[in-house]
N, C-alpha and C. Protein backbone atom coordinates (compact mmCIF):
# COMPACT_ATOMS: atom_id res chain seq x y z
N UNK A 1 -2.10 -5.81 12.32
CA UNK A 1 -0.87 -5.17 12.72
C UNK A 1 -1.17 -3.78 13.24
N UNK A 2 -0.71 -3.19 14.16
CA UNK A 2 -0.90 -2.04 15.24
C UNK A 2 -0.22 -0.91 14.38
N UNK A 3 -0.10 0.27 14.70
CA UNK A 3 0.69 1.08 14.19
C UNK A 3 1.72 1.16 15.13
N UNK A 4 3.01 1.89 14.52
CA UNK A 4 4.06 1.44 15.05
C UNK A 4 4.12 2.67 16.59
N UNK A 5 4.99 2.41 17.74
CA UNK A 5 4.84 2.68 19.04
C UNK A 5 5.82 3.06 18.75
N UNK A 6 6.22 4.19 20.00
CA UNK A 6 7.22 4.64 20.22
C UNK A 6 8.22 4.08 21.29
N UNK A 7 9.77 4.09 21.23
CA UNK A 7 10.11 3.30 21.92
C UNK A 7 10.32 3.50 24.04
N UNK A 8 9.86 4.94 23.93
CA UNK A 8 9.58 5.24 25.05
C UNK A 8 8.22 5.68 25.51
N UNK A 9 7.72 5.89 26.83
CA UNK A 9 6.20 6.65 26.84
C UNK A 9 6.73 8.09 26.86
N UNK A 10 5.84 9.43 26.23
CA UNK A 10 6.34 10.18 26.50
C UNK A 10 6.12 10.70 28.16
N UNK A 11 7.29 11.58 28.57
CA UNK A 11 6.96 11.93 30.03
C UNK A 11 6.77 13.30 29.67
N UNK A 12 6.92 13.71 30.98
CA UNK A 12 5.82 15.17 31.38
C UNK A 12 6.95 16.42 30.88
N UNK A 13 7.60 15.90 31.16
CA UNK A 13 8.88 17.33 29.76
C UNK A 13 8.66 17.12 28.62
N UNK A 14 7.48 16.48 28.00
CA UNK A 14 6.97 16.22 26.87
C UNK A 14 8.70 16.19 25.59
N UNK A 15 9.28 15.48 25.58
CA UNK A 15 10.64 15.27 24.95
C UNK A 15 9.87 14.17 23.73
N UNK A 16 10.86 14.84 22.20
CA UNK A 16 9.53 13.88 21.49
C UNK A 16 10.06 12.19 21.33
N UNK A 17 9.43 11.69 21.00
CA UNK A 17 9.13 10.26 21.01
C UNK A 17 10.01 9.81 19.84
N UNK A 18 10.85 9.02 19.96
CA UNK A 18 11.93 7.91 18.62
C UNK A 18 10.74 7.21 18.63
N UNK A 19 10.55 7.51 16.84
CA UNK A 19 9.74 6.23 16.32
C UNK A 19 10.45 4.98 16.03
N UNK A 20 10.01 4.15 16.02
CA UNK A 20 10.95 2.71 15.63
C UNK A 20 11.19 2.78 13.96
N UNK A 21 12.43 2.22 13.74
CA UNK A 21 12.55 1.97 12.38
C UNK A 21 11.93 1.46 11.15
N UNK A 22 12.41 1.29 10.05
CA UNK A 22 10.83 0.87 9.00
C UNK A 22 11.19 -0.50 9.14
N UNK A 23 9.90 -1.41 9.02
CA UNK A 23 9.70 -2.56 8.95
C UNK A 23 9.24 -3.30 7.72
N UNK A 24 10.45 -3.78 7.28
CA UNK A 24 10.79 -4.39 5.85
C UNK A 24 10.12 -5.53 5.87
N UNK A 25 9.32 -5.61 4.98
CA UNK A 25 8.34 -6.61 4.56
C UNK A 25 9.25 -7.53 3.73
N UNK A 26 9.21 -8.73 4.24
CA UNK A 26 10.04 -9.60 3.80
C UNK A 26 8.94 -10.95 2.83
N UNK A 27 7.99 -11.59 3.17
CA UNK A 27 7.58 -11.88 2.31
C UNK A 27 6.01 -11.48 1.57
N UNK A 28 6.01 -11.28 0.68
CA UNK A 28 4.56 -10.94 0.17
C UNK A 28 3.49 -12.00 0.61
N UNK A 29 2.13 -10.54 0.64
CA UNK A 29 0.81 -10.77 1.08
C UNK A 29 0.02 -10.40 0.19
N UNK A 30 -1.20 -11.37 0.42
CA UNK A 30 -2.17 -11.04 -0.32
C UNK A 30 -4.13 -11.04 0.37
N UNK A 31 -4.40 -9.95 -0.69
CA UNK A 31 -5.75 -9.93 -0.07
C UNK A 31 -7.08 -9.51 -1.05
N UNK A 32 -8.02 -10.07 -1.06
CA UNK A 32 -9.53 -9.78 -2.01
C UNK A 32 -10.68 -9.17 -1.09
N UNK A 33 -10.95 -8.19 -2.13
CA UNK A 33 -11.98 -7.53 -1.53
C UNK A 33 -13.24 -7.38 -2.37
N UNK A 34 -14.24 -7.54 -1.98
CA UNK A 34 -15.75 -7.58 -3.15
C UNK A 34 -16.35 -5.72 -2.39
N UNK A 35 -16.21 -5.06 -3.08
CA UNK A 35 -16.96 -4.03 -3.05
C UNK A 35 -18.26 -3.22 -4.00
N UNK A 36 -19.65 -3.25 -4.13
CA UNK A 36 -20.28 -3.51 -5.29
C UNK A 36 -19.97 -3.87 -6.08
N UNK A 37 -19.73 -5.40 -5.89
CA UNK A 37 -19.77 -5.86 -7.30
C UNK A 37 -18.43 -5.41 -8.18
N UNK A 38 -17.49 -4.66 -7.52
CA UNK A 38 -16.31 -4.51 -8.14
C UNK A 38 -15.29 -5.33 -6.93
N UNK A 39 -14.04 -5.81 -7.60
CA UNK A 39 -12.94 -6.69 -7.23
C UNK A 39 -11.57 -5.93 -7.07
N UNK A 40 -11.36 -5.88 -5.74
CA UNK A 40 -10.00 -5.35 -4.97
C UNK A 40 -8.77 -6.15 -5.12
N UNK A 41 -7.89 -6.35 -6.00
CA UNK A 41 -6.92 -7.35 -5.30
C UNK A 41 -5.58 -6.79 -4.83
N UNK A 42 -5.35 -7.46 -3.50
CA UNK A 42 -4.32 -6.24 -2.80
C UNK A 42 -2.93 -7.22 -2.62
N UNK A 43 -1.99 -6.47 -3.11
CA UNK A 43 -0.46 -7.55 -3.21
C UNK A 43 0.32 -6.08 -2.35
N UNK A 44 1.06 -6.90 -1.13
CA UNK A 44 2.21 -6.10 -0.43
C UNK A 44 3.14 -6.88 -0.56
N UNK A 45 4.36 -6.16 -1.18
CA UNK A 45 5.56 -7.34 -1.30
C UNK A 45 6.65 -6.44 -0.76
N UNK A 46 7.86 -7.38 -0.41
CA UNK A 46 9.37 -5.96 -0.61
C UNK A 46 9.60 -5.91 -2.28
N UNK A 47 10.61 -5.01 -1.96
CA UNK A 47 10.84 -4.10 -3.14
C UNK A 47 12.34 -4.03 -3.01
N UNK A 48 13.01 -4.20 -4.20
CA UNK A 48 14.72 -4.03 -4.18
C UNK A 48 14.59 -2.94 -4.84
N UNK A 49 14.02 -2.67 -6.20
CA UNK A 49 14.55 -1.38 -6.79
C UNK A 49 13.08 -0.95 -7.63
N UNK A 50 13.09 0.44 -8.21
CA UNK A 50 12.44 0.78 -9.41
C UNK A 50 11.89 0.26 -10.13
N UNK A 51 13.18 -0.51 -10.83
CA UNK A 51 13.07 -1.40 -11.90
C UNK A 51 12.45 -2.40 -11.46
N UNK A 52 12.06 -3.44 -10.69
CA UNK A 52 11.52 -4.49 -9.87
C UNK A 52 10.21 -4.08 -9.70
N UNK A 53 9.91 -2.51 -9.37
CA UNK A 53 8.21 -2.03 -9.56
C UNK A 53 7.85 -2.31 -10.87
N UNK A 54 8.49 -2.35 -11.94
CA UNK A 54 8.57 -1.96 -13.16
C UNK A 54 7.68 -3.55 -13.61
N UNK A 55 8.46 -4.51 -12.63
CA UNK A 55 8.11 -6.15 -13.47
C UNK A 55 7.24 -6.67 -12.78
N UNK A 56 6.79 -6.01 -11.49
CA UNK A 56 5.62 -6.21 -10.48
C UNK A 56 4.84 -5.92 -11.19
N UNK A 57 4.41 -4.95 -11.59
CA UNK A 57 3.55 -4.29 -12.58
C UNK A 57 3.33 -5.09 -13.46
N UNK A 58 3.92 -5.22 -14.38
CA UNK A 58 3.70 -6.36 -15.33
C UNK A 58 3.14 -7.75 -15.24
N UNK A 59 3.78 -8.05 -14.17
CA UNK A 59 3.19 -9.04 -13.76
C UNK A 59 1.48 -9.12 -13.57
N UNK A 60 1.63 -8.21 -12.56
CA UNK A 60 0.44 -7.66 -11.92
C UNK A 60 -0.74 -7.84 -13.50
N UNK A 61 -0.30 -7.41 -14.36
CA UNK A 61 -1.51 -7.03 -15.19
C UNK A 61 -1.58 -7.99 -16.46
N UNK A 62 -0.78 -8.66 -16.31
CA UNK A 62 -0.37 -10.27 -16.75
C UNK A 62 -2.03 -11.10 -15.96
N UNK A 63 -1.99 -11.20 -14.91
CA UNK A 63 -2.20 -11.92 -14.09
C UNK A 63 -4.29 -11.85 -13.93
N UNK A 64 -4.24 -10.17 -13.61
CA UNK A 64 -5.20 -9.67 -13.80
C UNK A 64 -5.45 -8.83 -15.34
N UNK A 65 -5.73 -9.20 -16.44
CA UNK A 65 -6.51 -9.05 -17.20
C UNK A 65 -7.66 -8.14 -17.53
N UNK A 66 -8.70 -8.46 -16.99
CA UNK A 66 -9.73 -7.71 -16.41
C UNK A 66 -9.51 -6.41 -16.19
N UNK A 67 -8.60 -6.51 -15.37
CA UNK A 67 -8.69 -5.03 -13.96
C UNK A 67 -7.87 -3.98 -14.69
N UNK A 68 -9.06 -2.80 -15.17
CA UNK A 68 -8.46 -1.73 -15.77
C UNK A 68 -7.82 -0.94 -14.87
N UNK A 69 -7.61 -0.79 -13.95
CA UNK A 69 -6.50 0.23 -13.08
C UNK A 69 -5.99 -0.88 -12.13
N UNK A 70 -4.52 -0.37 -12.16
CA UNK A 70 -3.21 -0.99 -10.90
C UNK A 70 -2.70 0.10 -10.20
N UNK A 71 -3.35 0.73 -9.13
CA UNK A 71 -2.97 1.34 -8.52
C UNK A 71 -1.64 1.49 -7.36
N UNK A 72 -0.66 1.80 -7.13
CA UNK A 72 0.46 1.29 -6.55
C UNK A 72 1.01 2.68 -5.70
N UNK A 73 2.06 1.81 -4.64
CA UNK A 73 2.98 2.85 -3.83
C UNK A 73 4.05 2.21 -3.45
N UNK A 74 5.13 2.52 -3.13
CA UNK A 74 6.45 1.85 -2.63
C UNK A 74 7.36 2.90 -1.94
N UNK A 75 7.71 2.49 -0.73
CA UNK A 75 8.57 3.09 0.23
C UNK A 75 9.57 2.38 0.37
N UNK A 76 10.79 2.86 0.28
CA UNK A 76 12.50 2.36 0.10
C UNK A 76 13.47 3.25 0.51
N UNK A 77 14.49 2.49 0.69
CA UNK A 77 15.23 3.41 1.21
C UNK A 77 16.46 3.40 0.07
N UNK A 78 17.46 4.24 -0.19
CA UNK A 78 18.48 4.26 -1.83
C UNK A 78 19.48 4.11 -1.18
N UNK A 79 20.44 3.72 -1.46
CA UNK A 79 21.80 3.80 -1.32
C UNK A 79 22.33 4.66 -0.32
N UNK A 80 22.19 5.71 -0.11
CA UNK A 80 22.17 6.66 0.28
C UNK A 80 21.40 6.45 1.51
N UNK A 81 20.63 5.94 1.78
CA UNK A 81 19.63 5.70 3.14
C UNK A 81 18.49 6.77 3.67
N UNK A 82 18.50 7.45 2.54
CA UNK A 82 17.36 8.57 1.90
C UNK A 82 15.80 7.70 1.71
N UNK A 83 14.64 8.16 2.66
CA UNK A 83 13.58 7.54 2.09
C UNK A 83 12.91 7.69 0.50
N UNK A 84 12.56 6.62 -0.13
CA UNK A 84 12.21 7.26 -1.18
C UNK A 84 10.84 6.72 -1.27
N UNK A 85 9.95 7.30 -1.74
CA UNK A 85 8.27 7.05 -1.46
C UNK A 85 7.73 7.41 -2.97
N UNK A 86 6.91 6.90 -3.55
CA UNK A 86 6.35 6.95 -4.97
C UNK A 86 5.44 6.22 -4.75
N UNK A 87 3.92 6.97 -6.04
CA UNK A 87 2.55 6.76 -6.00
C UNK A 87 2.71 6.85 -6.86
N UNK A 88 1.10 6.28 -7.77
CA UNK A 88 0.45 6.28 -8.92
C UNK A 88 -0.75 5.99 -9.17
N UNK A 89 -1.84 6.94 -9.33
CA UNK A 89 -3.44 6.20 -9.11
C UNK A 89 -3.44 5.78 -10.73
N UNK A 90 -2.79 5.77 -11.73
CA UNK A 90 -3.35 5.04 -12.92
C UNK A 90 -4.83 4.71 -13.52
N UNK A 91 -5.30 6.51 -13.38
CA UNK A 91 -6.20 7.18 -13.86
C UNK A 91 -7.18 6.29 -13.25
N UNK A 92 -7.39 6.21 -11.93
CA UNK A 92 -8.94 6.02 -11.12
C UNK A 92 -8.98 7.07 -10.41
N UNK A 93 -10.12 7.27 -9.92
CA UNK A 93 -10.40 8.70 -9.18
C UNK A 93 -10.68 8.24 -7.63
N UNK A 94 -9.90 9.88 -6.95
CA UNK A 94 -9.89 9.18 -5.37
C UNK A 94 -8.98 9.57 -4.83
N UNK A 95 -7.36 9.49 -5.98
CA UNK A 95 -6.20 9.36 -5.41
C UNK A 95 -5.76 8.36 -4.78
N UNK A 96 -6.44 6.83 -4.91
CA UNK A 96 -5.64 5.68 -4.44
C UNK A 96 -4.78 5.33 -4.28
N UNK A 97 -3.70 6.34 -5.06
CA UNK A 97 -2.19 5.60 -4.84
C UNK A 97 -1.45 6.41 -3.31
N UNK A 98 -2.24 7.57 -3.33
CA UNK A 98 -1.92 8.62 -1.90
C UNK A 98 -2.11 7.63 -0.62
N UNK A 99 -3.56 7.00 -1.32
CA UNK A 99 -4.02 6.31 -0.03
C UNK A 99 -3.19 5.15 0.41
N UNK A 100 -2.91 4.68 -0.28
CA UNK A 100 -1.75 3.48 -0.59
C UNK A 100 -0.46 3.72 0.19
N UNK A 101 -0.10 4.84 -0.34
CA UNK A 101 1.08 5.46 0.72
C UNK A 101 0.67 5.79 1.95
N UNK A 102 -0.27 6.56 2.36
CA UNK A 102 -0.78 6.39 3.54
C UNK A 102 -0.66 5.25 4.14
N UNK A 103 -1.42 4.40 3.90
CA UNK A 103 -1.00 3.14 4.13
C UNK A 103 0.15 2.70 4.72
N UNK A 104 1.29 2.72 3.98
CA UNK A 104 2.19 2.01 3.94
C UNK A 104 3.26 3.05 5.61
N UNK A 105 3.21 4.37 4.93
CA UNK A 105 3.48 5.17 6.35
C UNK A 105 2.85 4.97 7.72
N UNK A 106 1.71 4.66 7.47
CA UNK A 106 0.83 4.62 8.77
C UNK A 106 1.66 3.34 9.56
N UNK A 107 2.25 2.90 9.15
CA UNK A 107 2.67 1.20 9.69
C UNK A 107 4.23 1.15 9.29
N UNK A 108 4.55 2.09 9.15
CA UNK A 108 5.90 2.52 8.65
C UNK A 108 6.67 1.04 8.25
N UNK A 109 5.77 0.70 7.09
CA UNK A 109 6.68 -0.17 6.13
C UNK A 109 7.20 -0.15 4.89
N UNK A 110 8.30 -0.57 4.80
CA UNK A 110 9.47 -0.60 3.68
C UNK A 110 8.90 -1.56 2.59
N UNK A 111 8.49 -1.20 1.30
CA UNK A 111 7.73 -2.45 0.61
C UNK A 111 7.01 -1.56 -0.05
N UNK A 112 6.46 -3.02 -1.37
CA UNK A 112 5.69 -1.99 -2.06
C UNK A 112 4.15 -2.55 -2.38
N UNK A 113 3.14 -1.81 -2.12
CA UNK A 113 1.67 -2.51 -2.27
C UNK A 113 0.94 -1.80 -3.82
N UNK A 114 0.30 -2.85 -4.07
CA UNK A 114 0.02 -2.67 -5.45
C UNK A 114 -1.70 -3.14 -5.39
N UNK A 115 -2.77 -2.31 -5.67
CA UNK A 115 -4.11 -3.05 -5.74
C UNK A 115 -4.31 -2.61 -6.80
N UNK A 116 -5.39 -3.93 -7.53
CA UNK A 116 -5.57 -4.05 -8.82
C UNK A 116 -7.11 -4.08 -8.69
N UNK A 117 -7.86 -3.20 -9.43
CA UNK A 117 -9.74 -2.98 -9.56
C UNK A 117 -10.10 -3.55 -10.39
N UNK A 118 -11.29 -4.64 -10.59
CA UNK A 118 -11.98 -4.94 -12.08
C UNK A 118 -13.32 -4.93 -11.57
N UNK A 119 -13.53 -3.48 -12.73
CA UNK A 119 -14.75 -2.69 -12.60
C UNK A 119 -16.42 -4.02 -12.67
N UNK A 120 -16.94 -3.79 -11.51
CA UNK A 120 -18.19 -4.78 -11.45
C UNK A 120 -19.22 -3.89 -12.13
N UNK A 121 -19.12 -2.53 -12.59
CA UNK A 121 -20.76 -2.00 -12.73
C UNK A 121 -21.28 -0.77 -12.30
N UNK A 122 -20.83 -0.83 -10.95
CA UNK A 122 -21.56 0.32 -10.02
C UNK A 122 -20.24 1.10 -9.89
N UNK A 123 -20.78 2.47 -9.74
CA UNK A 123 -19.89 3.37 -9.71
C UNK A 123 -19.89 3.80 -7.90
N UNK A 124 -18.58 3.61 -7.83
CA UNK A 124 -18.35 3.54 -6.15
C UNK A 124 -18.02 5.40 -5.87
N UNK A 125 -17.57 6.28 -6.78
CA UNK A 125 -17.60 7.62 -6.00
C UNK A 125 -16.01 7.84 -5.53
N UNK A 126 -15.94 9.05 -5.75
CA UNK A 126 -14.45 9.09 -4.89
C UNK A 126 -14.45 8.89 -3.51
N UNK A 127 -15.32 9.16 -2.55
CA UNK A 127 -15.03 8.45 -1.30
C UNK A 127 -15.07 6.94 -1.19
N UNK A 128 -16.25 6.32 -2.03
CA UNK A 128 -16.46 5.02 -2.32
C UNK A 128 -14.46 3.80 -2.70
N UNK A 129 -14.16 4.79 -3.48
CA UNK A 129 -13.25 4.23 -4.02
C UNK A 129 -11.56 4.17 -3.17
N UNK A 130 -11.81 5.38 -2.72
CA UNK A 130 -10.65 5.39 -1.63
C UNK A 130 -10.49 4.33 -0.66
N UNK A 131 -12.17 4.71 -0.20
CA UNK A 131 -12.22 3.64 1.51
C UNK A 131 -11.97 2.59 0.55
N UNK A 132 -12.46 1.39 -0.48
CA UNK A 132 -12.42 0.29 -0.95
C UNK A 132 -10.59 0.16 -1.16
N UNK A 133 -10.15 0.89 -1.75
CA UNK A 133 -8.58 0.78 -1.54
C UNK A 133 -8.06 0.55 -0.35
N UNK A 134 -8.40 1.59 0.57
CA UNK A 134 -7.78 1.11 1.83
C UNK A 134 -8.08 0.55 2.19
N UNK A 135 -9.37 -0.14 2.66
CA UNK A 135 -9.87 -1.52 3.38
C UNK A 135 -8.84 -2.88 2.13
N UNK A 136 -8.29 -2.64 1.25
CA UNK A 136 -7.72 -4.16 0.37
C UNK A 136 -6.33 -3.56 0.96
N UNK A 137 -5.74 -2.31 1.09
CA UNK A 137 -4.18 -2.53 1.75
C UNK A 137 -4.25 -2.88 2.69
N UNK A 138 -5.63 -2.39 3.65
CA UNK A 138 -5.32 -3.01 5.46
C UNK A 138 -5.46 -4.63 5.12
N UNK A 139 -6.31 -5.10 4.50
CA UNK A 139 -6.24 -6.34 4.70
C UNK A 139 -4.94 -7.12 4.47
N UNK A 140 -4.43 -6.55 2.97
CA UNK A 140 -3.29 -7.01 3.39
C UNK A 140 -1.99 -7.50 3.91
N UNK A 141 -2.08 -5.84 4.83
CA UNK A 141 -1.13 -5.42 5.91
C UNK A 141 -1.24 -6.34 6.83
N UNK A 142 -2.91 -6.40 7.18
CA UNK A 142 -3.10 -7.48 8.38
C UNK A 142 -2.64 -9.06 8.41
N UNK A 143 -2.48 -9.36 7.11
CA UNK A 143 -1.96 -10.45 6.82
C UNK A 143 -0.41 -10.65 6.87
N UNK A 144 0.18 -10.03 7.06
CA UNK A 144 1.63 -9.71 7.19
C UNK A 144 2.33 -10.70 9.14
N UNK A 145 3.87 -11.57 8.72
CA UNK A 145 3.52 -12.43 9.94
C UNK A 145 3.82 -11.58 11.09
């Protein structure tokens, strides 16, 4: 998936560019990543509320066992039609859940992605660990129809 375009080219009065609206992820994706010997698993789903992060989560760690950190982000919009954006690296180092949001802005989608780590051994580094996050959201993203 491309990042999102603007709906005009800009012209030479340089006038700025309408980005297109957010693009609501309607059904969940999934994606695995092997990075030394440690295990990426990357879930992008929509998101109705808070509380719904709340049982994703659960789920999430239901499911995966293993995987001592669930790193997560979700972009929504409230009642109000106010963006609302929330992270959580769940004590891995790196800031994965920033990256996560990154993510999710870069492609300006509405939804919430959640990757889950089970530590293989080798210690990947805070740059190590970032890029490995974001290479399991792009994949997921890319999987998106």
């Amino acid at each position: 998936m491309d990042p999102p375009r603007c709906r005009q080219p800009r012209s030479a009065s340089r006038k700025p560019c309408a980005i297109l609206p957010f693009v609501r992820v309607v059904h969940p994706t999934e994606f695995s990543l092997t990075v030394e010997r440690s295990r990426f698993y990357a879930l992008l789903t929509p998101l109705a509320s808070a509380e719904t992060m709340e049982a994703l989560l659960k789920a999430r760690r239901r499911d995966y066992r293993k995987a001592v950190h669930h790193c997560w982000a979700y972009r929504r919009r409230d009642t109000a039609g106010a963006v609302v954006e929330v992270s959580k690296d769940d004590g891995e180092v790196g800031h994965p859940g920033r990256v996560l949001l990154e993510m999710l802005r870069k492609y300006d989608l509405e939804g919430a992605l959640v990757v889950s780590r089970i530590f293989g051994g080798v210690k990947l580094g805070v740059g190590g660990v970032s890029r490995a996050f974001r290479d399991a959201a792009q994949g997921a993203i890319n999987r998106l129809p």
